[in-house]
Protein backbone atom coordinates (compact mmCIF):
# COMPACT_ATOMS: atom_id res chain seq x y z
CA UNK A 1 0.00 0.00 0.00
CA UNK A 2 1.30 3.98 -1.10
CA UNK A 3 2.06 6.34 1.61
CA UNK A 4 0.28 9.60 2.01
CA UNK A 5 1.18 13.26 1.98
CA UNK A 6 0.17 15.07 4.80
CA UNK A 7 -2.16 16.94 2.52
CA UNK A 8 -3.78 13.86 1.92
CA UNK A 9 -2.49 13.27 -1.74
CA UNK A 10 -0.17 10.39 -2.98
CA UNK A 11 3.32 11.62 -3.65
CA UNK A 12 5.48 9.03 -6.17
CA UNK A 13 7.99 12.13 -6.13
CA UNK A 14 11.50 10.42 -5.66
CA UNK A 15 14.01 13.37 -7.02
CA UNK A 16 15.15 16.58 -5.09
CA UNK A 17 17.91 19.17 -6.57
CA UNK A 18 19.92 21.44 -4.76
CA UNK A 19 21.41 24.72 -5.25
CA UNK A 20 24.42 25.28 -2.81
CA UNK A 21 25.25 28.53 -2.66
CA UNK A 22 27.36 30.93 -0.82
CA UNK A 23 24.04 33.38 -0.33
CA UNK A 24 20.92 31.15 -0.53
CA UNK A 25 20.29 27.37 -0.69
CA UNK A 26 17.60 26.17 -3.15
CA UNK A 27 15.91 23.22 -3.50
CA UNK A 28 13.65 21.46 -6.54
CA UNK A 29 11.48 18.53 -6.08
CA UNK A 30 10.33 17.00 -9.18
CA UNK A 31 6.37 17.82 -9.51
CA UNK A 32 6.70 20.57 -7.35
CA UNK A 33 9.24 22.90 -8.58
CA UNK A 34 11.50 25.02 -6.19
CA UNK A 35 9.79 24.75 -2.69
CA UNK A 36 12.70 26.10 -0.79
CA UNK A 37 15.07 29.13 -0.59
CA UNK A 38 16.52 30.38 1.88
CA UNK A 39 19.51 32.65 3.00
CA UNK A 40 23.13 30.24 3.49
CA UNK A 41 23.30 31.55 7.44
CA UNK A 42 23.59 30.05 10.63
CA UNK A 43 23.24 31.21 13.94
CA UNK A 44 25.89 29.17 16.58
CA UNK A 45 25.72 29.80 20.30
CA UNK A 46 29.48 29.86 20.94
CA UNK A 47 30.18 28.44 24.29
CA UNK A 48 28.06 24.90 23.61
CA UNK A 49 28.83 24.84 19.29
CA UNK A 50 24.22 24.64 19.76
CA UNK A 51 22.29 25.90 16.84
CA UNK A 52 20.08 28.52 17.53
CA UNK A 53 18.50 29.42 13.85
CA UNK A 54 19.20 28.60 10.27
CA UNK A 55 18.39 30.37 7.11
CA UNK A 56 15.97 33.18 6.97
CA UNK A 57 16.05 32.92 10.91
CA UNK A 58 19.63 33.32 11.26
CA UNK A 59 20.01 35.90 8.30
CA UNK A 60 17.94 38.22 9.97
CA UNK A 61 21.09 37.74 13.42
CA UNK A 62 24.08 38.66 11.11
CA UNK A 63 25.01 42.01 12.84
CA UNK A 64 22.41 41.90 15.80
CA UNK A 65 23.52 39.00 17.57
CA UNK A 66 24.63 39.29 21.32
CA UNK A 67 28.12 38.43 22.05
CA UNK A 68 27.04 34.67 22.94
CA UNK A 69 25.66 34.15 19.95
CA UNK A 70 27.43 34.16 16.32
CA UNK A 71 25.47 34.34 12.51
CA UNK A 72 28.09 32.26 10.33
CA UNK A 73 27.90 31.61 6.90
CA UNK A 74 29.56 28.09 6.31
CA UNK A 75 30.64 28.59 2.79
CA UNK A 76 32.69 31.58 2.22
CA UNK A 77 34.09 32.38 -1.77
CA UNK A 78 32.48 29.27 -2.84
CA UNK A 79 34.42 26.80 -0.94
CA UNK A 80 32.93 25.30 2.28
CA UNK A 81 34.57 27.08 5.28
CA UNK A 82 32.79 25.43 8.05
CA UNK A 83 32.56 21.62 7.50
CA UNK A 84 30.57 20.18 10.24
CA UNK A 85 27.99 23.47 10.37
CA UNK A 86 27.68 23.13 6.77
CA UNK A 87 26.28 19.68 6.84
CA UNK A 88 24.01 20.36 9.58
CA UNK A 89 22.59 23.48 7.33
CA UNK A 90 22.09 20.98 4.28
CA UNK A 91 20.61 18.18 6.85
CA UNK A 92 17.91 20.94 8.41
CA UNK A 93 17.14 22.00 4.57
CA UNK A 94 16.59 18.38 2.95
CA UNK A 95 14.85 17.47 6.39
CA UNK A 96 12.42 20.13 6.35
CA UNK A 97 11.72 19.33 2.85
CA UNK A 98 11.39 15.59 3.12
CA UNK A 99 8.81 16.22 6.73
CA UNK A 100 6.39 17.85 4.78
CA UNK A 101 5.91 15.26 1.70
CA UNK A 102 6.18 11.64 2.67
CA UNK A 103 7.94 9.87 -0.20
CA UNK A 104 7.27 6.22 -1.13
CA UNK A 105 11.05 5.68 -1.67
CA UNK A 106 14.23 7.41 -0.42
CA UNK A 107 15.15 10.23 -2.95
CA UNK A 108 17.84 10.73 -5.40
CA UNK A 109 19.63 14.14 -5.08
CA UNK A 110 21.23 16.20 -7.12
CA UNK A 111 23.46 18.82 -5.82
CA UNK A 112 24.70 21.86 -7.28
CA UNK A 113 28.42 22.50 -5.78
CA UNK A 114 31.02 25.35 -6.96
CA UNK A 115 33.52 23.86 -9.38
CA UNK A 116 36.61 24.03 -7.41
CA UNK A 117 35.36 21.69 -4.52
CA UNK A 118 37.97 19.54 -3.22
CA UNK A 119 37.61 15.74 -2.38
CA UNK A 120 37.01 16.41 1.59
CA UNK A 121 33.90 19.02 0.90
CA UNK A 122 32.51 16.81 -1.70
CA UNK A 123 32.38 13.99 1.60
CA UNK A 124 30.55 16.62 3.37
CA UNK A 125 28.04 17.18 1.16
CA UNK A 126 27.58 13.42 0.51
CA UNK A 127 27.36 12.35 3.96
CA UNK A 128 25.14 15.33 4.94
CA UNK A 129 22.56 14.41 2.44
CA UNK A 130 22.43 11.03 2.96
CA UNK A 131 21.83 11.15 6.75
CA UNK A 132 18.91 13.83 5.88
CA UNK A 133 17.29 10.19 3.71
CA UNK A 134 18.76 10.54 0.88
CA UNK A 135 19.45 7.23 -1.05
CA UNK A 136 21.74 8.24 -3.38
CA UNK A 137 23.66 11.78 -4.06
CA UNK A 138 25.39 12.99 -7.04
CA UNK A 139 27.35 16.35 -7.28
CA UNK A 140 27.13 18.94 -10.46
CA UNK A 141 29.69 22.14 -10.87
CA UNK A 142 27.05 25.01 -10.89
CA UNK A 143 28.21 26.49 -14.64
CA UNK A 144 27.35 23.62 -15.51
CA UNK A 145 23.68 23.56 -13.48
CA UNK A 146 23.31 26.84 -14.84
CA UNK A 147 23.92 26.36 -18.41
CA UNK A 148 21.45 23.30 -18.13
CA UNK A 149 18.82 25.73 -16.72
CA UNK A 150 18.74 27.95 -18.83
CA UNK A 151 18.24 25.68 -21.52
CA UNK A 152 21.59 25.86 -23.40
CA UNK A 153 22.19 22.43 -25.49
CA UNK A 154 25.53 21.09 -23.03
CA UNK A 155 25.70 17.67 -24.63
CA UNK A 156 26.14 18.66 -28.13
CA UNK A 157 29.52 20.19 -29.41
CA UNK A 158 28.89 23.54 -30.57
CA UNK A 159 29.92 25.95 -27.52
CA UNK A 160 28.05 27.77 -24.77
CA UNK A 161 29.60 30.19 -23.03
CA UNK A 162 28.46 30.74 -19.36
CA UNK A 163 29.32 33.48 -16.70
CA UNK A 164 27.83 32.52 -13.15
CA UNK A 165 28.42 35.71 -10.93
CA UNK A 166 27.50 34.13 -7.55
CA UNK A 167 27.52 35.10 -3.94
CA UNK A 168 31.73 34.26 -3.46
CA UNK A 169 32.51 33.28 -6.59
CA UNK A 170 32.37 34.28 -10.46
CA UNK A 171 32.53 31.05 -12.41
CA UNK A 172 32.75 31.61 -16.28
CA UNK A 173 32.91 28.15 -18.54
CA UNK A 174 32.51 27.22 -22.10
CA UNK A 175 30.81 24.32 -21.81
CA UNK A 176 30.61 21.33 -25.30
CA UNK A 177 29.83 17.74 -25.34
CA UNK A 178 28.90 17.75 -21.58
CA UNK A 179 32.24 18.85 -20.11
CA UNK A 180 33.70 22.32 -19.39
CA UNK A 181 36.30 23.03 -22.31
CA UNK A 182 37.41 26.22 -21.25
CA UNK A 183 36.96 27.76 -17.42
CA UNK A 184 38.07 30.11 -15.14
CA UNK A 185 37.16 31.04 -11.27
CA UNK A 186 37.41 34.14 -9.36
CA UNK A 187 36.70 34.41 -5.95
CA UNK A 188 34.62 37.48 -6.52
CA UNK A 189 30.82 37.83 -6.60
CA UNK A 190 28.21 39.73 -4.63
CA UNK A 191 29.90 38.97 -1.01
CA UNK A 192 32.98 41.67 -2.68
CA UNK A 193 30.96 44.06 -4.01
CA UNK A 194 29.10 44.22 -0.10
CA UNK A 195 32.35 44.50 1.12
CA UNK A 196 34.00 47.05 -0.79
CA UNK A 197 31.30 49.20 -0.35
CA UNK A 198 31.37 48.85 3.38
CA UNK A 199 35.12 49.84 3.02
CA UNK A 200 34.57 52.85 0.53
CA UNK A 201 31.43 54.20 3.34
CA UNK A 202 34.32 53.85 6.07
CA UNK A 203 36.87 55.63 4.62
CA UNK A 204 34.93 58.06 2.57
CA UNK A 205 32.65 59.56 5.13
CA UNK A 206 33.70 57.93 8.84
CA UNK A 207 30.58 55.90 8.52
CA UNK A 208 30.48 51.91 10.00
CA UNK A 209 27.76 49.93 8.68
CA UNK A 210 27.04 45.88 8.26
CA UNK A 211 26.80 44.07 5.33
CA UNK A 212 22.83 43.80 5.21
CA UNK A 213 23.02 47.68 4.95
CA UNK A 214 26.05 47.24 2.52
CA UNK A 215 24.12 44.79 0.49
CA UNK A 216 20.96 47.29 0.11
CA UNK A 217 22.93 49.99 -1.14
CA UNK A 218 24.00 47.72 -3.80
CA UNK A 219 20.40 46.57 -4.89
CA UNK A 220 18.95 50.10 -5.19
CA UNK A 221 22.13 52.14 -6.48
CA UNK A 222 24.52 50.27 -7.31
CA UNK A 223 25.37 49.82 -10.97
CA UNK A 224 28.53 48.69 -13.16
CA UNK A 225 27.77 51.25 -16.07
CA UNK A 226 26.40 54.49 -16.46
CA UNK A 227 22.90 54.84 -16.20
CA UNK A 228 20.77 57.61 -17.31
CA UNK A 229 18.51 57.57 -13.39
CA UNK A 230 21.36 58.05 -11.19
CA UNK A 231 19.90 57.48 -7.83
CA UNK A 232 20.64 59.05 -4.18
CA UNK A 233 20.27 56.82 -1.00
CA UNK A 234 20.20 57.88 2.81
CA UNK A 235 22.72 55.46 4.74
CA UNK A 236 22.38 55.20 8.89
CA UNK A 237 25.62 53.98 10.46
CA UNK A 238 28.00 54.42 13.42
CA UNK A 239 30.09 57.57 13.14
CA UNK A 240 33.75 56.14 13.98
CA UNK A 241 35.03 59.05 15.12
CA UNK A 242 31.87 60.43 17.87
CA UNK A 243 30.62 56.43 18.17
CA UNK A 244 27.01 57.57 18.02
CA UNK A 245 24.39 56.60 15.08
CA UNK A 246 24.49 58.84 12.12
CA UNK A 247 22.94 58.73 8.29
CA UNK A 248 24.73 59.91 5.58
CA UNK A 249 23.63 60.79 1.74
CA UNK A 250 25.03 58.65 -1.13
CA UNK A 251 24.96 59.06 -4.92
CA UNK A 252 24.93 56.13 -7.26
CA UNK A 253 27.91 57.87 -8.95
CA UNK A 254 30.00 57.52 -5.97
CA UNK A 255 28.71 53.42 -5.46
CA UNK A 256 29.83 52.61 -9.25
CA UNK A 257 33.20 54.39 -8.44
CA UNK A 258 33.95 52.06 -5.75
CA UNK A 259 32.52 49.10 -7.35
CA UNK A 260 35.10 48.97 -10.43
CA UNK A 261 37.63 47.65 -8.95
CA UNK A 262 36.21 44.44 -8.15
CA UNK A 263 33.96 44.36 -11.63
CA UNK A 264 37.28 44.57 -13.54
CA UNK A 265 38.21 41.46 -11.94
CA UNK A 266 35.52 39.93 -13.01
CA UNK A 267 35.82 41.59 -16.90
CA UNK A 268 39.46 39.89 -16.85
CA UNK A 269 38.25 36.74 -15.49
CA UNK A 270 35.95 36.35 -18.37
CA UNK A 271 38.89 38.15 -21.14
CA UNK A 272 40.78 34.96 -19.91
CA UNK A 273 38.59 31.85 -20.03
CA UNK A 274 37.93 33.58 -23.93
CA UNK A 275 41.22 33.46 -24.29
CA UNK A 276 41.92 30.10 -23.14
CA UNK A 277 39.02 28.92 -25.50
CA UNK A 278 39.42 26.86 -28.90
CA UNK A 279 38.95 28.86 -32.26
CA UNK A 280 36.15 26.65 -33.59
CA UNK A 281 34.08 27.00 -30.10
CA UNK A 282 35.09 30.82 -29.97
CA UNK A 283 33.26 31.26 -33.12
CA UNK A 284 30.17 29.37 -32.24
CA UNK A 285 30.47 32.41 -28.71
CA UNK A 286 30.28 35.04 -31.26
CA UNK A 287 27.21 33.44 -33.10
CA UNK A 288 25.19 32.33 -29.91
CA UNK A 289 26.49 35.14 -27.07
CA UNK A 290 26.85 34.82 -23.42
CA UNK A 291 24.59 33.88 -21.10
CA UNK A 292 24.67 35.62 -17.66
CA UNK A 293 23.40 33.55 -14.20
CA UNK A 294 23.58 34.17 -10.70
CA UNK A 295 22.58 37.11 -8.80
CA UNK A 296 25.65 39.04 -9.51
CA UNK A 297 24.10 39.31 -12.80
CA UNK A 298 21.17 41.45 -11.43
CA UNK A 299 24.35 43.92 -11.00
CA UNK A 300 22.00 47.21 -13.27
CA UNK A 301 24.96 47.58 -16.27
CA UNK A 302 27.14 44.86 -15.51
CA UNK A 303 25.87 43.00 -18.84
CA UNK A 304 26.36 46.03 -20.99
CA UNK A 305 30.00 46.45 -19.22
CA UNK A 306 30.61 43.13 -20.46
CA UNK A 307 29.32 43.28 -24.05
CA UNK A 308 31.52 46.65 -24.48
CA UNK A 309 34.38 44.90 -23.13
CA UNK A 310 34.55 41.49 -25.11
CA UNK A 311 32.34 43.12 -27.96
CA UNK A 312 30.20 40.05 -27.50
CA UNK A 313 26.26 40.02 -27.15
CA UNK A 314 25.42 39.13 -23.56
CA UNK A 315 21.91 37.42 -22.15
CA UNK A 316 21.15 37.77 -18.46
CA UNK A 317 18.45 34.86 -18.19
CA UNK A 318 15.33 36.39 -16.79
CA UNK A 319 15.45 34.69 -13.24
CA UNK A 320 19.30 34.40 -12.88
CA UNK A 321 19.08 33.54 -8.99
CA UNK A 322 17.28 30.37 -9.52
CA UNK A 323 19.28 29.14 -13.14
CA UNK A 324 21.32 26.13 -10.79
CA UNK A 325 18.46 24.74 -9.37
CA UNK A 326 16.30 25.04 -12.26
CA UNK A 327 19.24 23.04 -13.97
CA UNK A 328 19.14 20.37 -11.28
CA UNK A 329 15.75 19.47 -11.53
CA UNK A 330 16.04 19.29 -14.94
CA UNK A 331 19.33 17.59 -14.90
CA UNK A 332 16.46 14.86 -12.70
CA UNK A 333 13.63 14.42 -15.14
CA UNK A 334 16.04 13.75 -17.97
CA UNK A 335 18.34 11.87 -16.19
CA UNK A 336 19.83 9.37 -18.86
CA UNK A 337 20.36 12.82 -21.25
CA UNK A 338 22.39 14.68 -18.60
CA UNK A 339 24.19 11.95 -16.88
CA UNK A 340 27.41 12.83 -18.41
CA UNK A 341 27.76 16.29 -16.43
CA UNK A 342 27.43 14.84 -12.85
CA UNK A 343 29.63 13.06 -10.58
CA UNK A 344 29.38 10.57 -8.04
């Protein structure tokens, strides 16, 4: 006899995909679409190593916490940076999934992992998926995930070229017969740009603020490339020299300044994997374009930076933050297609 949901319905669903990002976790269940995402934070109580939050919960910590209390995030520049707290953040997200829908047999899982993993974070995403139920796991690189989900064609041998701007990393592949031909990494994504703006607000007018504020300023003014509505924003902070709360005017102008340092990192990044890419692929770019994932790429004139740069049209998908997990589950339903981009 079938199990039941606990909306009373009979669930056959067997698949899950996950997105594991720096920023936000996803995750896909065949049927169902994405049913989970949620910010890559949790909240540690430091004397006992106990869990006090994770995701949204613990985002909403990061800056507030009391001094007993810490809001980490376990993966830092796309490599794991806290093992053991990082499987027990992909444990609580494949649990809470798998509570609410009873399947009839354990699920397969897909994972979506930044491309330079090493063998000993690979074990930790294995293991921590299996103990949430899962029967068996297999690992993609997230270009990869991304190019799927957007629909380019990765097992045939004309070439796609992909630029992930992520959370801590900016992965940029040309991706033909279901491998990555040409690829380069840069540890610099969204988490820099927060950053460097937090540093530029310090030095610029005395002002201390935390990266949720940082990471605002970025969404409503920041920009790569001139834009004809340049923007003002009001910024509260610490003053660092009288210690008491202050607020402080900002121009988009100034926000772009201090962002293109980090941008031209990523322009080289993607001058070099075009470099490093065979002639007869290169000319299938210029064709077909670039496709631009991740939420870097919600950056307002980071695309039209690009295309002036490498003189190449570029194609921000029109829900970059979700292209890896929407590549996982489809990586699932067509499973015998894709199965040469995954590992074990």
């Amino acid at each position: 006899m079938g199990k039941w949901s606990l909306r009373g319905n009979f669930l056959p669903i067997s698949k899950i995909g996950v997105d594991l990002g720096t920023a936000n976790t996803l995750v896909h269940v065949e049927g169902e679409g994405i049913v989970l995402n949620e910010p890559s934070v949790v909240a540690v109580r430091k004397e006992t190593g106990r869990i006090e939050g994770i995701g949204l919960a613990a985002k909403r910590m990061l800056g507030r916490t009391p001094s007993g209390i810490e809001a980490v995030r376990p993966l830092k520049d796309g490599v794991i940076a806290d093992v053991d707290i990082t499987e027990m953040m992909i444990r609580y997200f494949l649990k809470e999934v798998m509570t609410t829908r009873l399947f009839k047999i354990r699920p397969l899982v897909v994972v979506g992992v930044p491309s330079g993993i090493t063998e000993l974070e690979r074990r930790a995403v294995r293991s921590s998926a299996h103990a949430a139920g899962a029967k068996e796991v297999y690992m993609v690189a997230e270009p990869m995930a991304a190019a799927v989900g957007v629909g380019l064609p990765v097992e045939t041998p004309t070439g796609n070229m992909i630029i992930d701007v992520g959370g801590g990393t900016s992965e940029i592949a040309v991706i033909a017969l279901s491998g990555s031909v040409a690829d380069t990494s840069i540890r610099v994504g969204g988490d820099e740009l927060d950053s460097t703006i937090v540093s530029f607000l310090r030095k610029n007018y005395n002002l201390l603020i935390g990266e949720p504020t940082a990471e605002a300023v970025k969404i409503q003014i920041g920009s790569a490339y001139p834009t004809d509505d340049d923007k003002e924003m009001l910024v509260k902070g610490r003053d660092l020299v009288s210690g008491i709360p202050k607020t402080v005017r900002v121009h988009s102008a100034e926000v772009r300044e201090c962002l293109q340092e980090p941008i031209q990192q990523i322009v080289a990044a993607v001058r070099r994997a075009l470099e490093i890419t065979p002639p007869e692929l290169a000319s299938d770019i210029v064709d077909r374009g670039v496709v631009m994932t991740g939420g870097g790429a919600l950056v307002r004139g980071l695309d039209t930076l690009l295309g002036e740069e490498t003189g190449l049209p570029i194609h921000v998908d029109a829900e970059p933050l979700t292209c890896v997990v929407r590549g996982c589950g489809k990586i699932l339903e067509e499973f015998g297609r894709y199965r040469g981009v995954l590992t074990s």
